[in-house]
C-alpha atoms as a PDB file:
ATOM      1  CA  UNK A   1     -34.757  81.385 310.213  1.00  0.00           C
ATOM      2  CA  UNK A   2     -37.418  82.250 307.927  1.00  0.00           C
ATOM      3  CA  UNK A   3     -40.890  80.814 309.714  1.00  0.00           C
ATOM      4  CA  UNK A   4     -40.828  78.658 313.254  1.00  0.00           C
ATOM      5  CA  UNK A   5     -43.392  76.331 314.044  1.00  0.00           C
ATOM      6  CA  UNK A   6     -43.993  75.442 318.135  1.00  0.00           C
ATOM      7  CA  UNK A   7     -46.167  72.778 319.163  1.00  0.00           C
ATOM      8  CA  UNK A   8     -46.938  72.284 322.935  1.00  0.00           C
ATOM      9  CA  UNK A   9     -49.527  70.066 325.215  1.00  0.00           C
ATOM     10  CA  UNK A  10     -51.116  71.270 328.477  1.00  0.00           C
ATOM     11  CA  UNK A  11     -49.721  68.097 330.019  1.00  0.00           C
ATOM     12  CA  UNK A  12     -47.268  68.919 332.586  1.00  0.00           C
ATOM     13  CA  UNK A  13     -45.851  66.385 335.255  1.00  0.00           C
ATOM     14  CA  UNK A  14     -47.067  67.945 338.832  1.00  0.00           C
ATOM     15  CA  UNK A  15     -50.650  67.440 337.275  1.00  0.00           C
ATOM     16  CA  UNK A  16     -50.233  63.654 336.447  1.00  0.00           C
ATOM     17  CA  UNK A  17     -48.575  63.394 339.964  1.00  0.00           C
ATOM     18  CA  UNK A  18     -51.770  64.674 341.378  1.00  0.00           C
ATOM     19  CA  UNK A  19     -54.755  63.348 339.020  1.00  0.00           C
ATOM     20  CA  UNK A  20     -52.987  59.343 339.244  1.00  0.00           C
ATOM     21  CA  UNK A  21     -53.201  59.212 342.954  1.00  0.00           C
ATOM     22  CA  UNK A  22     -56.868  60.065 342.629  1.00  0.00           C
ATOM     23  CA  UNK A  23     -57.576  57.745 339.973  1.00  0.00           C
ATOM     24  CA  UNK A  24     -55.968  54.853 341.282  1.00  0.00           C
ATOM     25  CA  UNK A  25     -57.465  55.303 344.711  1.00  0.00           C
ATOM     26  CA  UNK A  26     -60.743  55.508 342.760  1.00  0.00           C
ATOM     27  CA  UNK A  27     -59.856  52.200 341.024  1.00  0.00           C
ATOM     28  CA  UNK A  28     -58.790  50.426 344.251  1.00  0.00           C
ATOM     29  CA  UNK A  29     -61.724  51.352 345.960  1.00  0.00           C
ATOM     30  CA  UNK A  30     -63.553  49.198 342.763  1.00  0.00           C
ATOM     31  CA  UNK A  31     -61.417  46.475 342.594  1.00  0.00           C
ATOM     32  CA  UNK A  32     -63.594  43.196 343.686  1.00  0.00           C
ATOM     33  CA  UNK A  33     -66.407  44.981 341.699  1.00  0.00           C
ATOM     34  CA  UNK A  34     -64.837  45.290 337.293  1.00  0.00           C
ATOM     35  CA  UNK A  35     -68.547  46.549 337.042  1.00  0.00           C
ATOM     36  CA  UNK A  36     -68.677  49.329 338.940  1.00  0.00           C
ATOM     37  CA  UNK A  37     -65.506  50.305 338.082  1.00  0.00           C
ATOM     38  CA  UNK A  38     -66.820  51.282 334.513  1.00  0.00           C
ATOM     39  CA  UNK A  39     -69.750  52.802 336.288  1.00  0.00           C
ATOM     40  CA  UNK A  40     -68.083  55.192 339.001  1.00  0.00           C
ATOM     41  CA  UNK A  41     -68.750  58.645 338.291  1.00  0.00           C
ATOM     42  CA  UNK A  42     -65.566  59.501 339.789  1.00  0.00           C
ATOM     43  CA  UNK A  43     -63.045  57.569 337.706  1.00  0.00           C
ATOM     44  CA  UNK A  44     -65.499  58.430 334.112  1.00  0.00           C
ATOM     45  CA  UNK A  45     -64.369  62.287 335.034  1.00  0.00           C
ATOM     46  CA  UNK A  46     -61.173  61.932 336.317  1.00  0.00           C
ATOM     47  CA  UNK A  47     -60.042  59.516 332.677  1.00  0.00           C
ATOM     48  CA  UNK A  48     -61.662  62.106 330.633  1.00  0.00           C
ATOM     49  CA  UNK A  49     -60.203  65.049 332.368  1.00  0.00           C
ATOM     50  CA  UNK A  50     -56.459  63.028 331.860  1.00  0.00           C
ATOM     51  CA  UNK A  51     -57.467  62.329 328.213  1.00  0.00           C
ATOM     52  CA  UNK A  52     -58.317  65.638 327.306  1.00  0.00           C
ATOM     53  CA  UNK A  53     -55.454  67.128 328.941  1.00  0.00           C
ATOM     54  CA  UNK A  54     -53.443  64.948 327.056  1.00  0.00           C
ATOM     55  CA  UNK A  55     -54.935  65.512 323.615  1.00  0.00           C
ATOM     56  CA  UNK A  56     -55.026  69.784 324.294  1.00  0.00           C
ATOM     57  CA  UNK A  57     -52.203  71.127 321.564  1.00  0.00           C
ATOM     58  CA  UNK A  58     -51.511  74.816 321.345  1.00  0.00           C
ATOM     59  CA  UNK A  59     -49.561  74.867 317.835  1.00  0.00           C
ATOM     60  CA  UNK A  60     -47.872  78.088 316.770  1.00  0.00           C
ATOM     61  CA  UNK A  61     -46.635  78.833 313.070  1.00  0.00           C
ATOM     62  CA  UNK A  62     -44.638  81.960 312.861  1.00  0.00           C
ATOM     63  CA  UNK A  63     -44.411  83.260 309.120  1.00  0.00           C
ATOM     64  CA  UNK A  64     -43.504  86.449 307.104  1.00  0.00           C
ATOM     65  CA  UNK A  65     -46.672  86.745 306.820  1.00  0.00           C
ATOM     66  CA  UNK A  66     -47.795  86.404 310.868  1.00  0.00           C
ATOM     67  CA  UNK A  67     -48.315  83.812 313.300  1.00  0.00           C
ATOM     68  CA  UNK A  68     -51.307  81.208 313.255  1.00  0.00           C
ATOM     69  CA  UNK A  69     -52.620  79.919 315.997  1.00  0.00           C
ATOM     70  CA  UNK A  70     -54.134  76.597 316.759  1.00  0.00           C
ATOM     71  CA  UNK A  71     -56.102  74.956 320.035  1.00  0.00           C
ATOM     72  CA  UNK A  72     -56.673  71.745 318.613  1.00  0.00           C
ATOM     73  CA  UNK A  73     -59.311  70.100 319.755  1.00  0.00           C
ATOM     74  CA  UNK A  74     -60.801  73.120 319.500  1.00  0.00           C
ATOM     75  CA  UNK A  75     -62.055  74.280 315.839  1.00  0.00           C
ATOM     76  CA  UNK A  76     -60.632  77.805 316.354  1.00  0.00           C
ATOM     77  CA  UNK A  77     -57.518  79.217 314.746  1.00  0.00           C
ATOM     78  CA  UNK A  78     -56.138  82.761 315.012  1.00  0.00           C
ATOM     79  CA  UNK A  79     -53.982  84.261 312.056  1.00  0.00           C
ATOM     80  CA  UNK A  80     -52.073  87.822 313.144  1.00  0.00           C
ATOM     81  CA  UNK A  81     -50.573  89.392 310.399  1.00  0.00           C
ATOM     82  CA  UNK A  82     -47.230  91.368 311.123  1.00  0.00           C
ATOM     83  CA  UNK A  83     -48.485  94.463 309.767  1.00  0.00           C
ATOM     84  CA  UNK A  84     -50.799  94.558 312.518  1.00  0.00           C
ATOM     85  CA  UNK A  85     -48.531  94.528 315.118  1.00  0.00           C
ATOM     86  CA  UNK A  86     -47.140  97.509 317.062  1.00  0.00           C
ATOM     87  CA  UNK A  87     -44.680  95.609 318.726  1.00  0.00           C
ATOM     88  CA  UNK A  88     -43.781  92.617 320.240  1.00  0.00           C
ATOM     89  CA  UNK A  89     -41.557  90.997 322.904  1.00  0.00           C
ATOM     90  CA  UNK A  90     -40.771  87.857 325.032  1.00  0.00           C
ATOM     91  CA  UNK A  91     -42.004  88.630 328.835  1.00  0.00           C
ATOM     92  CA  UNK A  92     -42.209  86.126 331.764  1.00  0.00           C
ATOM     93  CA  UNK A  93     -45.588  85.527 333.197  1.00  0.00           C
ATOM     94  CA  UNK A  94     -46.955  84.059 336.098  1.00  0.00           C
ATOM     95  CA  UNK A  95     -50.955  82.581 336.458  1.00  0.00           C
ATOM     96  CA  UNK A  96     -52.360  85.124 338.107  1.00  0.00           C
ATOM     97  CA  UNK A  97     -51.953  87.964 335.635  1.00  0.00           C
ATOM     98  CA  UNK A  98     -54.703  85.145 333.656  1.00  0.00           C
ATOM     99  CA  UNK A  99     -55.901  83.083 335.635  1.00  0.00           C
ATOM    100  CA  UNK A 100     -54.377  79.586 335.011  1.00  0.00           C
ATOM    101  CA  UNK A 101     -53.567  78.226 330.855  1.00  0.00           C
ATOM    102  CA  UNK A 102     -55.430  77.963 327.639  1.00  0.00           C
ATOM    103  CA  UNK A 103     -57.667  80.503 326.336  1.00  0.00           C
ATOM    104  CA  UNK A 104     -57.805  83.312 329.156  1.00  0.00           C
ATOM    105  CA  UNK A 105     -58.706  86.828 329.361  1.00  0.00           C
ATOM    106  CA  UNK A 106     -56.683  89.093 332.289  1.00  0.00           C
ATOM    107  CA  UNK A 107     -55.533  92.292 333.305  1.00  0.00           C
ATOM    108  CA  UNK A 108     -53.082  92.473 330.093  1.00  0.00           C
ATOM    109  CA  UNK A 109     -55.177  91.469 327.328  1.00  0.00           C
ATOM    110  CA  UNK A 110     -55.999  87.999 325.984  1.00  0.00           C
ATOM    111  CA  UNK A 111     -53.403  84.866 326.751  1.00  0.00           C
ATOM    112  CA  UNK A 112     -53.067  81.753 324.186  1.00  0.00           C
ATOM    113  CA  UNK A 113     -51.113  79.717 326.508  1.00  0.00           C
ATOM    114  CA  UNK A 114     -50.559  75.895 327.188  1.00  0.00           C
ATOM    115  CA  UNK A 115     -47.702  76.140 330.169  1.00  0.00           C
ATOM    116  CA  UNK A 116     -44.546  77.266 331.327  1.00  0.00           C
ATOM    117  CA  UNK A 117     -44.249  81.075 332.080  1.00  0.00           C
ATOM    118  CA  UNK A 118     -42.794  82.334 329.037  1.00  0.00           C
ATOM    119  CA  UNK A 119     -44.874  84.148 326.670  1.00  0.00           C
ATOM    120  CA  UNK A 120     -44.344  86.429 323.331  1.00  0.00           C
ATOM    121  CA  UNK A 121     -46.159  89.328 323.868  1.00  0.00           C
ATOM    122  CA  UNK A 122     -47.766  91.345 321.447  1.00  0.00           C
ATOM    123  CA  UNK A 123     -49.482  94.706 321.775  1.00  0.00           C
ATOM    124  CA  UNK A 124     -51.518  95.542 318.307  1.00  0.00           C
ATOM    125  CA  UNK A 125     -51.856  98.572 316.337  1.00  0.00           C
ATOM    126  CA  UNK A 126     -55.317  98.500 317.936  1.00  0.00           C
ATOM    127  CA  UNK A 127     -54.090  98.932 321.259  1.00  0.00           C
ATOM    128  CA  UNK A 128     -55.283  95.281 322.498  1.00  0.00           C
ATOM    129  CA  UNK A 129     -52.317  92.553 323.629  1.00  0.00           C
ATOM    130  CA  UNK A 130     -52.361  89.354 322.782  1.00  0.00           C
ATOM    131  CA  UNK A 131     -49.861  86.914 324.815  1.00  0.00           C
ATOM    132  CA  UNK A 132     -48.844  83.452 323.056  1.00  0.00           C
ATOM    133  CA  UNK A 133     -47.080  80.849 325.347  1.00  0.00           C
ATOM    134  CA  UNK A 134     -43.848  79.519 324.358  1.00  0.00           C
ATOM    135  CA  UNK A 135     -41.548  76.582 325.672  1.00  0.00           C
ATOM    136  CA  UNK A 136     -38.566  77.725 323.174  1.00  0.00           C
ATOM    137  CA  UNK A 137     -38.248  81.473 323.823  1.00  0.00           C
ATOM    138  CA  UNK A 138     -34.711  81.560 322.125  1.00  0.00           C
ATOM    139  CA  UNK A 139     -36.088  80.937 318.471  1.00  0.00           C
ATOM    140  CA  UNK A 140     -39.431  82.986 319.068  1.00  0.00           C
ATOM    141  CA  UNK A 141     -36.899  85.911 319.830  1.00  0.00           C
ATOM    142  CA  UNK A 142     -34.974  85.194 316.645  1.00  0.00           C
ATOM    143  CA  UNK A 143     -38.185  85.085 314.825  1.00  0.00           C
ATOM    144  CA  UNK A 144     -38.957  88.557 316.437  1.00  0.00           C
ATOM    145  CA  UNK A 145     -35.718  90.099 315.374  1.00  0.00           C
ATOM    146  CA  UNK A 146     -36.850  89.519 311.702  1.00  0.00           C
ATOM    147  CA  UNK A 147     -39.865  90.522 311.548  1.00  0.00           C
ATOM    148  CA  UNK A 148     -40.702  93.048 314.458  1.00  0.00           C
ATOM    149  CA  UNK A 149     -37.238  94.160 315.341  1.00  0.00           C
ATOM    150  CA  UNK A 150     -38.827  97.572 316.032  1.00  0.00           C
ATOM    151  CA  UNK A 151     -42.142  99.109 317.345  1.00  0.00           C
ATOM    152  CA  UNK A 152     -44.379 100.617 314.402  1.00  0.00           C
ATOM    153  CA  UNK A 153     -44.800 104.437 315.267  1.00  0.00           C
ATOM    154  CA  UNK A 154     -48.693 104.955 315.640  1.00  0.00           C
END
């Protein structure tokens, strides 16, 4: 396996089982009034929270060269070069060492994550950790056995 490319949504199930309910009581409580429907604060939010949660991507490209990161619909990408890193390694996570998914800042650095618990961890020459979410932990390792199979000496 020469490069790996990961592609995940911050959709998950248990949050469409609790943003529907809402919604749909929102709509019933609209029905004999199709106007007010379109004009209820409460649904407006709740569809644009479900559409945006839908349309959040967290795409990974593992290279020789390093990974690049994308949050798309967010204009910002992240390249990391391997020669950069110190060393890295898969590590299970849980929300409270960030703080929920996405972009986050915690106790162990910065997290790039979209869901799941699963995360390649990487602590830079520099001394600062970055930790990018996976959903396929199996290849990422593979990935990390060619090009980090050891930790750089400082």
């Amino acid at each position: 396996m020469t490069s790996f490319r990961e592609s995940q949504n911050m959709f998950a199930l248990w949050l469409l089982l609790i943003i529907l309910p809402i919604f749909g009581y929102q709509v019933y409580q609209d029905l004999n009034n199709p106007i007010g429907i379109l004009k209820n604060p409460g649904i407006i939010i709740t569809g644009i929270v479900l559409i945006g949660l839908m349309l959040l991507r967290l795409k990974t490209n593992y290279t020789s060269e390093g990974i690049y990161i994308v949050f798309i619909p967010f204009v910002w990408k992240k390249f990391i070069p391997w020669d950069t890193v110190s060393y890295a390694y898969l590590r299970t996570y849980s929300i409270s060492d960030f703080g929920g998914w996405g972009y986050r800042f915690g106790k162990d650095g910065r997290a790039m994550t979209a869901k799941g618990n699963q995360g390649l961890q990487l602590v830079l020459k520099d001394s600062s950790k970055i930790l990018i979410g996976t959903q396929k932990p199996e290849e990422v390792q593979q990935i990390i056995n060619q090009y980090k199979p050891y930790k750089d000496e400082f």
